[in-house]
PDB file of N, CA and C in Angstrom:
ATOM      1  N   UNK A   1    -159.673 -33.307  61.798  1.00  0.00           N
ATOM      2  CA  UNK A   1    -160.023 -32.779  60.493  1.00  0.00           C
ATOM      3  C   UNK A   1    -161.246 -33.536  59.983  1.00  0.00           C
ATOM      4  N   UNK A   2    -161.918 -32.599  59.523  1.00  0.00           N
ATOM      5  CA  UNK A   2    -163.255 -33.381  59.101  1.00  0.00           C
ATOM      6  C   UNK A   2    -163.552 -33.635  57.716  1.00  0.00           C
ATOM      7  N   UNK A   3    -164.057 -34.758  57.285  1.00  0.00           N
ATOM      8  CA  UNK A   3    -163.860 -35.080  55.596  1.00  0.00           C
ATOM      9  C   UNK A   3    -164.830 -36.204  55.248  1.00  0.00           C
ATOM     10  N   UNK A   4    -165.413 -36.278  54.173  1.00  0.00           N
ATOM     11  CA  UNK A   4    -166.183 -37.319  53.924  1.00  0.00           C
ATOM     12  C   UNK A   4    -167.242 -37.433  54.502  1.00  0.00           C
ATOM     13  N   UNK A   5    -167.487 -39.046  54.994  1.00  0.00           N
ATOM     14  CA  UNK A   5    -168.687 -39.057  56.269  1.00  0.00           C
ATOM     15  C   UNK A   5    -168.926 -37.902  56.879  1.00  0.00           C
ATOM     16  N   UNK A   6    -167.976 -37.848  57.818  1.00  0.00           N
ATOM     17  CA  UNK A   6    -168.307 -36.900  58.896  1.00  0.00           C
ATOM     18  C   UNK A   6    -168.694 -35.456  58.955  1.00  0.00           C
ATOM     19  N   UNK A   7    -167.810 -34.924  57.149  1.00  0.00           N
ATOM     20  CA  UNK A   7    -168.095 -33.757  57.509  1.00  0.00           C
ATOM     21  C   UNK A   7    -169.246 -33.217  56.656  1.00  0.00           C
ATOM     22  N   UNK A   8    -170.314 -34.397  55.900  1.00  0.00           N
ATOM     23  CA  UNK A   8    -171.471 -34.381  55.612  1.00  0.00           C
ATOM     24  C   UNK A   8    -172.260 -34.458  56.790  1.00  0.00           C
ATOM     25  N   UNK A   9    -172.114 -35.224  57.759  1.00  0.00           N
ATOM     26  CA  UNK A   9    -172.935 -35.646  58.742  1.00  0.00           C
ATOM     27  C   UNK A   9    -173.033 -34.475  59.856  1.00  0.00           C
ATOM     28  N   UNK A  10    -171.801 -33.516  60.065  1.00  0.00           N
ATOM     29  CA  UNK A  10    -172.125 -32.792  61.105  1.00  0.00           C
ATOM     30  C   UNK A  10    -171.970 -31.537  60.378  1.00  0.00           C
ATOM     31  N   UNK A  11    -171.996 -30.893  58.637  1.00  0.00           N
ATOM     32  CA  UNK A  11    -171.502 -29.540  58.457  1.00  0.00           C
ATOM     33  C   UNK A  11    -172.047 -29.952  56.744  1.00  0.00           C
ATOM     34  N   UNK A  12    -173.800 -30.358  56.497  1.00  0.00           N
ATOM     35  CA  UNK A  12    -173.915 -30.621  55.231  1.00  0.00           C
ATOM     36  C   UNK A  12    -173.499 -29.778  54.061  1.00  0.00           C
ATOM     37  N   UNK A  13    -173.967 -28.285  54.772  1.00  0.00           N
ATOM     38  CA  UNK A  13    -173.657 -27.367  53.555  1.00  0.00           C
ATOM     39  C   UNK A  13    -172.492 -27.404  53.408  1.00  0.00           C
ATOM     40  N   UNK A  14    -171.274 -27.184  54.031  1.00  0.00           N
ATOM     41  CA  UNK A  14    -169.747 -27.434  53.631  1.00  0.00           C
ATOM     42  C   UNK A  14    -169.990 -28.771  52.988  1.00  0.00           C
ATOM     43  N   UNK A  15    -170.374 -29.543  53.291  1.00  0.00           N
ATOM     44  CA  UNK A  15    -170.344 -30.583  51.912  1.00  0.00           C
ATOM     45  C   UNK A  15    -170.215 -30.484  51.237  1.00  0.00           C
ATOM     46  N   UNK A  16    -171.534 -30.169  50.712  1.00  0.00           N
ATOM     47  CA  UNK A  16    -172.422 -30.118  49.155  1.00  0.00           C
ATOM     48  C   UNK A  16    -171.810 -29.229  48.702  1.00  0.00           C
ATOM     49  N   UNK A  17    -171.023 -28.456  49.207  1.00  0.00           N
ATOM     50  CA  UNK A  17    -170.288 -27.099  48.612  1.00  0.00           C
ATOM     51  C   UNK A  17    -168.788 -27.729  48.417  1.00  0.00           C
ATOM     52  N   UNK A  18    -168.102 -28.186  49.177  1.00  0.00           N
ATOM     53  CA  UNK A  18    -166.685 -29.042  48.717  1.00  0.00           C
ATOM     54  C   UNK A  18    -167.113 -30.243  47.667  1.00  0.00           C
ATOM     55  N   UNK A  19    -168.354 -30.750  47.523  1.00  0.00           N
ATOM     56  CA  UNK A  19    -168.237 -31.569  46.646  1.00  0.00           C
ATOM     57  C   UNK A  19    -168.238 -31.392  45.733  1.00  0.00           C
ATOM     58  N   UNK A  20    -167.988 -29.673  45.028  1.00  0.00           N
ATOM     59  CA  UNK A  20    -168.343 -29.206  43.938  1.00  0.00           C
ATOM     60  C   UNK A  20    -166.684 -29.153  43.339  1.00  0.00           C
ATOM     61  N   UNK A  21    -165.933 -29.515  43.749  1.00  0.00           N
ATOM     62  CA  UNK A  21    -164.886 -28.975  43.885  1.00  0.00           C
ATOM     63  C   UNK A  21    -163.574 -29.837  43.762  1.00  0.00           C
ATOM     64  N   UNK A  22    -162.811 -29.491  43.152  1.00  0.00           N
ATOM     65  CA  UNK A  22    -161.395 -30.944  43.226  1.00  0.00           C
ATOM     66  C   UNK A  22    -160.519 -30.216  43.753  1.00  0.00           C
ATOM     67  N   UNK A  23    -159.578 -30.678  44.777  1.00  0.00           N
ATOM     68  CA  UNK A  23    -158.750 -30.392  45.352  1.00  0.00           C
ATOM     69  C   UNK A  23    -157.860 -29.740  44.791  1.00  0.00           C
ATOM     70  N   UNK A  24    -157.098 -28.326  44.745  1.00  0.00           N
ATOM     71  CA  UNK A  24    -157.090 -27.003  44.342  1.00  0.00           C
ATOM     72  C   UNK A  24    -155.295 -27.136  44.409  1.00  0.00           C
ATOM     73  N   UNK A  25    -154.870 -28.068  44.970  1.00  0.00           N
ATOM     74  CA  UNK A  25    -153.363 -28.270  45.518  1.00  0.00           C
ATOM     75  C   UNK A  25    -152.382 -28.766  44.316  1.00  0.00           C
ATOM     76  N   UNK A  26    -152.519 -29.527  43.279  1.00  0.00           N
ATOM     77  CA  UNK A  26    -152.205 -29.824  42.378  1.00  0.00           C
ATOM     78  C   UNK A  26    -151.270 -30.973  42.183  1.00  0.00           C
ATOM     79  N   UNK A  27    -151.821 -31.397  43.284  1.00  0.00           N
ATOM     80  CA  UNK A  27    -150.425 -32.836  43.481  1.00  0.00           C
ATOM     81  C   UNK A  27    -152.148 -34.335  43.757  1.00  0.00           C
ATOM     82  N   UNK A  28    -153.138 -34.254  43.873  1.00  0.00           N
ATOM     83  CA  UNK A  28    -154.004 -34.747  43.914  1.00  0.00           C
ATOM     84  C   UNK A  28    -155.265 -35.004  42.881  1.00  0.00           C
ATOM     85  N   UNK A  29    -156.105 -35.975  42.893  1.00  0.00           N
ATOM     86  CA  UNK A  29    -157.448 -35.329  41.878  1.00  0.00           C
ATOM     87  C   UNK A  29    -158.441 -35.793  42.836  1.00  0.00           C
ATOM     88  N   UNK A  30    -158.538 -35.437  44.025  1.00  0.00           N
ATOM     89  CA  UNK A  30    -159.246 -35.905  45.254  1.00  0.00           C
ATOM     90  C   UNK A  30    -160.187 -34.804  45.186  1.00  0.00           C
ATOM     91  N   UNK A  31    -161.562 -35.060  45.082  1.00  0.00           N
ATOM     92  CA  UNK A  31    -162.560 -33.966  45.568  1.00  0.00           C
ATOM     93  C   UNK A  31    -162.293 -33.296  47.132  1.00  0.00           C
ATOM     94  N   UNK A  32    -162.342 -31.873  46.945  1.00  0.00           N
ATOM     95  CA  UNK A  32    -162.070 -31.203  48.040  1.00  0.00           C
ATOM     96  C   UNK A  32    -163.218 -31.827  49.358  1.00  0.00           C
ATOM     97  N   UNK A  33    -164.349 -32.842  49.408  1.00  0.00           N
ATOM     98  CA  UNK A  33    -165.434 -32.869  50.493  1.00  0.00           C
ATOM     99  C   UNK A  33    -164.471 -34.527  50.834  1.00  0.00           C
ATOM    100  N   UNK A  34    -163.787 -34.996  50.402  1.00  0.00           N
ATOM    101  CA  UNK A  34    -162.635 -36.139  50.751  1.00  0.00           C
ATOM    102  C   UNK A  34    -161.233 -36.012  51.019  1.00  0.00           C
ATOM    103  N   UNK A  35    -160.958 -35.320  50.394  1.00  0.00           N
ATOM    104  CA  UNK A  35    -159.367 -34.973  50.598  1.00  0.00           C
ATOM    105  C   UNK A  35    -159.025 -35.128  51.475  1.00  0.00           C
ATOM    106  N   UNK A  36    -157.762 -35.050  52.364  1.00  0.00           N
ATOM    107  CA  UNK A  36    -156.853 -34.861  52.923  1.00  0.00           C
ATOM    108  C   UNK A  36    -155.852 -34.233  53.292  1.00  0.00           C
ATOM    109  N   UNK A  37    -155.849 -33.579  52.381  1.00  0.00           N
ATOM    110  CA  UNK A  37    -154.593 -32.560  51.842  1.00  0.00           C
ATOM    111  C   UNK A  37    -154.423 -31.137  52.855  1.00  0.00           C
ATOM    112  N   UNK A  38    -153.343 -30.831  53.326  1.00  0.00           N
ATOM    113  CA  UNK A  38    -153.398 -29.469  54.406  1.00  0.00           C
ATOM    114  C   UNK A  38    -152.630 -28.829  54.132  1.00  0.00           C
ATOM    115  N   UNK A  39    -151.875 -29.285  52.599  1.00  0.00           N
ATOM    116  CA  UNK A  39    -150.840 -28.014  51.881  1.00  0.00           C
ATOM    117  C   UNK A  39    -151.646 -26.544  51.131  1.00  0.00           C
ATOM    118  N   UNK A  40    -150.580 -25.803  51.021  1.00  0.00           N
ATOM    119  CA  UNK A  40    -151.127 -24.284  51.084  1.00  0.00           C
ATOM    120  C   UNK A  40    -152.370 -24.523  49.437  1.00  0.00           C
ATOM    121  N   UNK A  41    -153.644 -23.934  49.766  1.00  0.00           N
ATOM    122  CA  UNK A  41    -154.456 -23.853  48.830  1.00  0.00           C
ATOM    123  C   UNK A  41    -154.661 -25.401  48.321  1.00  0.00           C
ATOM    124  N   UNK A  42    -154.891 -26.280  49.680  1.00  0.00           N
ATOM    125  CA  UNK A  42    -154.952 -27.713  49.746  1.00  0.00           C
ATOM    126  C   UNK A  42    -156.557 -27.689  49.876  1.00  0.00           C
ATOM    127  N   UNK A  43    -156.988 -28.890  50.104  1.00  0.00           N
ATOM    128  CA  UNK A  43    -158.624 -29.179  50.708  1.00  0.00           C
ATOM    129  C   UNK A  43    -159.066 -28.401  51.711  1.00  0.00           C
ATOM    130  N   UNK A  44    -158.103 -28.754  53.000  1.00  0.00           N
ATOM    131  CA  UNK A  44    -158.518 -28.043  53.923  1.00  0.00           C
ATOM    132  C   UNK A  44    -158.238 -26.598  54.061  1.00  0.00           C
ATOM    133  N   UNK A  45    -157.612 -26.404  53.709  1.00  0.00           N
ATOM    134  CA  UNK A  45    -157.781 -25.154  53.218  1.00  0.00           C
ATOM    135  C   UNK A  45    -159.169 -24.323  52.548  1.00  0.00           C
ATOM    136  N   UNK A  46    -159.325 -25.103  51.623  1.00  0.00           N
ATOM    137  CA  UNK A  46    -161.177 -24.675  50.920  1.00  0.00           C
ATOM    138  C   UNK A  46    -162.053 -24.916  51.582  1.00  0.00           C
ATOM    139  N   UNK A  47    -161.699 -25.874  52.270  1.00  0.00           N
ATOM    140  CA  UNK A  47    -162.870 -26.903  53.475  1.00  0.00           C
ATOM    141  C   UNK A  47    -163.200 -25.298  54.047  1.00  0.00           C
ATOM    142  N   UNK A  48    -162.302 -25.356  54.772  1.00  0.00           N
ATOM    143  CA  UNK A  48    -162.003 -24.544  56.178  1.00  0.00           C
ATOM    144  C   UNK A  48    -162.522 -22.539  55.436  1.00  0.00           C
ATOM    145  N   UNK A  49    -162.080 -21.964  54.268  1.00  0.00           N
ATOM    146  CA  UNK A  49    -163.108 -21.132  53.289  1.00  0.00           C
ATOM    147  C   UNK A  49    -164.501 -21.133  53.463  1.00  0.00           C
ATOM    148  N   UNK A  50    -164.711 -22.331  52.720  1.00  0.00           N
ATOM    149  CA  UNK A  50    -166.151 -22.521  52.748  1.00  0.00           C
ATOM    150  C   UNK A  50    -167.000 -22.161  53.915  1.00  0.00           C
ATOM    151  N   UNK A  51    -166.548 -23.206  55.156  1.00  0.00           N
ATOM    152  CA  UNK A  51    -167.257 -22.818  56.145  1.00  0.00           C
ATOM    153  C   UNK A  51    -167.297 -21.813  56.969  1.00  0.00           C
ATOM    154  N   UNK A  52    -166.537 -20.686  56.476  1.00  0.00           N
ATOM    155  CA  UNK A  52    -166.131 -19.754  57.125  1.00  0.00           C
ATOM    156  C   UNK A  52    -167.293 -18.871  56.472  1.00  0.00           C
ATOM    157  N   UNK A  53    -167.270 -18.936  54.894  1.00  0.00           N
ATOM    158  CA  UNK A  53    -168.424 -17.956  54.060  1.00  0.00           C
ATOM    159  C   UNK A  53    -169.647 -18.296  54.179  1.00  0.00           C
ATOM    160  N   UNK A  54    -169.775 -19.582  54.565  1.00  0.00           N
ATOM    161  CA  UNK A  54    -171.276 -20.241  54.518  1.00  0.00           C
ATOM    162  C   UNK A  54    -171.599 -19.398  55.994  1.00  0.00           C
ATOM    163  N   UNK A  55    -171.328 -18.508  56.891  1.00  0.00           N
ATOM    164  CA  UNK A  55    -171.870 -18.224  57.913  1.00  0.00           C
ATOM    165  C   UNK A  55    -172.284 -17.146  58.044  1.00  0.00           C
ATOM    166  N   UNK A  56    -172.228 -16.558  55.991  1.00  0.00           N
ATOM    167  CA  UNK A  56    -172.928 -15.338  55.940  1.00  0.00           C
ATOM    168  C   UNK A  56    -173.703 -15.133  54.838  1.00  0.00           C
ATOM    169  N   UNK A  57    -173.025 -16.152  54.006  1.00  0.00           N
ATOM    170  CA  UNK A  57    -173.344 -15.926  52.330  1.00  0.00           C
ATOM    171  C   UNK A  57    -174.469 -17.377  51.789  1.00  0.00           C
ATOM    172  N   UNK A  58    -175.183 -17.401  51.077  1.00  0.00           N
ATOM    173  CA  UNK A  58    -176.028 -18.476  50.637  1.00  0.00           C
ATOM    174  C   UNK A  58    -175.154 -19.601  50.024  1.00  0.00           C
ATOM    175  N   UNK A  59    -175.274 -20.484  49.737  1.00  0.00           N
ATOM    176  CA  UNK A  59    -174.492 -21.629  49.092  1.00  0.00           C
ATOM    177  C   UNK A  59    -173.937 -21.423  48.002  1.00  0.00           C
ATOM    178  N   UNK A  60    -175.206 -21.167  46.995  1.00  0.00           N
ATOM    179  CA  UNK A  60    -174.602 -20.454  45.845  1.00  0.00           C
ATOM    180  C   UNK A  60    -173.856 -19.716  45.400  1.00  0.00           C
ATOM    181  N   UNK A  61    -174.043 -18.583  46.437  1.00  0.00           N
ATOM    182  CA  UNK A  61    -172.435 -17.544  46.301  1.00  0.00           C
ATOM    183  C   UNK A  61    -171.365 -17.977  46.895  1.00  0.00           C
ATOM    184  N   UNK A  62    -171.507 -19.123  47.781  1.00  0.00           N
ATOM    185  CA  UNK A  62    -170.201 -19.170  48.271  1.00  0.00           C
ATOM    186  C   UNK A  62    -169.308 -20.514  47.228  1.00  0.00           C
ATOM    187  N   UNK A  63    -170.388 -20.681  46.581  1.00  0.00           N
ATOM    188  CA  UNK A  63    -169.509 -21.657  45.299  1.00  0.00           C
ATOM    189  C   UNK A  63    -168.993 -21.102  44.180  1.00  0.00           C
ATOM    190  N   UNK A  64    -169.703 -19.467  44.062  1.00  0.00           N
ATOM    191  CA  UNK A  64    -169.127 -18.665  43.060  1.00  0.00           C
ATOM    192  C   UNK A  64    -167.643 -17.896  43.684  1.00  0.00           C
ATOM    193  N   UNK A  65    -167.774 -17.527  45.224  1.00  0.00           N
ATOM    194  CA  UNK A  65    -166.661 -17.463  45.052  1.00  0.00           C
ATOM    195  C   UNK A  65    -165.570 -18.818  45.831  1.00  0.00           C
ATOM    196  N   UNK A  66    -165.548 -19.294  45.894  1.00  0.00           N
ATOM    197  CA  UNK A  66    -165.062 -20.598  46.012  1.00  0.00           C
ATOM    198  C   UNK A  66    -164.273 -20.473  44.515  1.00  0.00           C
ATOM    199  N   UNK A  67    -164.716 -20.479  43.014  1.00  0.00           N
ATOM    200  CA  UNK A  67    -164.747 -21.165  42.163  1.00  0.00           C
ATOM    201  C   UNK A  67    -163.848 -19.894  41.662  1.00  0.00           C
ATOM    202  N   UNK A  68    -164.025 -18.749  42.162  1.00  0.00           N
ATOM    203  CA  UNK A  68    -163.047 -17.679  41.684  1.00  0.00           C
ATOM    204  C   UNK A  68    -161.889 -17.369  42.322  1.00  0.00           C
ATOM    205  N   UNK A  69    -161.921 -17.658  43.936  1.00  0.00           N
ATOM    206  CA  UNK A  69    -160.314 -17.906  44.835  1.00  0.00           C
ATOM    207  C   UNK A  69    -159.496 -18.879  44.236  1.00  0.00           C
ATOM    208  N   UNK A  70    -160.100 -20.245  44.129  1.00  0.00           N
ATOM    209  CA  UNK A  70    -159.644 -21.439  44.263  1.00  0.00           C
ATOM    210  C   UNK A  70    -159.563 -22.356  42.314  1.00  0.00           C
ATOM    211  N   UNK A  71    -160.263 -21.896  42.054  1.00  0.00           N
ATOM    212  CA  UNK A  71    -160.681 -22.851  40.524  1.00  0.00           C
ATOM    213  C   UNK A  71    -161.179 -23.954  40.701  1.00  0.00           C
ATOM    214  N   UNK A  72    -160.861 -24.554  39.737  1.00  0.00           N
ATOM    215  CA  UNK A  72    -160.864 -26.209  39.982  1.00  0.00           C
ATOM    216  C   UNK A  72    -162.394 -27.280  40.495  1.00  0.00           C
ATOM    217  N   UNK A  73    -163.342 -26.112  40.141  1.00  0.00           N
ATOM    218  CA  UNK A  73    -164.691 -26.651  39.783  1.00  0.00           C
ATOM    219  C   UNK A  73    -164.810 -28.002  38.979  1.00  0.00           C
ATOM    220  N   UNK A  74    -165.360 -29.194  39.816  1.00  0.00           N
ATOM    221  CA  UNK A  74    -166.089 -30.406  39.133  1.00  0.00           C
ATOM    222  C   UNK A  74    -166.828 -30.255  37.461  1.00  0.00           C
ATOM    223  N   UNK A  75    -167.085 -31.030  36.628  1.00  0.00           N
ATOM    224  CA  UNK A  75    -167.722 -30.341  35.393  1.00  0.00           C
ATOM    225  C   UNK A  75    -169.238 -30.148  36.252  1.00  0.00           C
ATOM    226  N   UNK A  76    -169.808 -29.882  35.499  1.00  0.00           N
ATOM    227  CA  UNK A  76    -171.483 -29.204  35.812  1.00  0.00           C
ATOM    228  C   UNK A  76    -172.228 -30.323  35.168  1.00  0.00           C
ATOM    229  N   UNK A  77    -172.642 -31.313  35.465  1.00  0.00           N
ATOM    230  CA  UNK A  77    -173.722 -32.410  34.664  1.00  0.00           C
ATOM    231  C   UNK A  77    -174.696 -32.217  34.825  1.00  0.00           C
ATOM    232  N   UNK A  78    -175.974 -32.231  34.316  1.00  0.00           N
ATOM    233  CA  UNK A  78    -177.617 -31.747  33.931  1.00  0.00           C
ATOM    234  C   UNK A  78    -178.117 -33.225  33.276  1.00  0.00           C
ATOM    235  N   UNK A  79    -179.135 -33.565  34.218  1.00  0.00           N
ATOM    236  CA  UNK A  79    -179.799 -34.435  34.132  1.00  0.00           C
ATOM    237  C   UNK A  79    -181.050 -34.144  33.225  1.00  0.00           C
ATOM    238  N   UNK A  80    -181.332 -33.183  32.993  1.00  0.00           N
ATOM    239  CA  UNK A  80    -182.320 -32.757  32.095  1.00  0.00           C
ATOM    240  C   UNK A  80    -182.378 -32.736  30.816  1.00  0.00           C
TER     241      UNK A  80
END
């Protein structure tokens, strides 16, 4: 299972796209790009989503729908 390090290092866009994200399972407050979790509508679970949509859809949409299967979107901070 890939998480953290690794699964920045070999699958960035599933990253940057689980890092948007807190683990959806409700027994955790683990960002879905760390987690662990392999219970139903767990991390890997979204992990394993994500990279499935990222092999058709742009990032952006796949965080919109990410954010409409799953919920549980990070807040949105703006440096600007």
């Amino acid at each position: 299972m890939l998480r953290g390090e690794q699964l920045a290092k070999l699958y960035p866009a599933v990253y940057e796209v689980a890092a948007q994200f807190n683990c959806p399972c409700g027994d955790c407050n683990d960002g879905v790009e760390v987690c662990d979790c392999d219970m139903v509508r767990g991390a890997t679970e979204v992990r394993t989503f994500i990279y499935q949509l990222l092999q058709v859809h742009k990032p952006a949409h796949v965080i919109e729908m990410v954010e409409e299967k799953y919920g549980h979107r990070k807040a949105v901070t703006s440096n600007q």
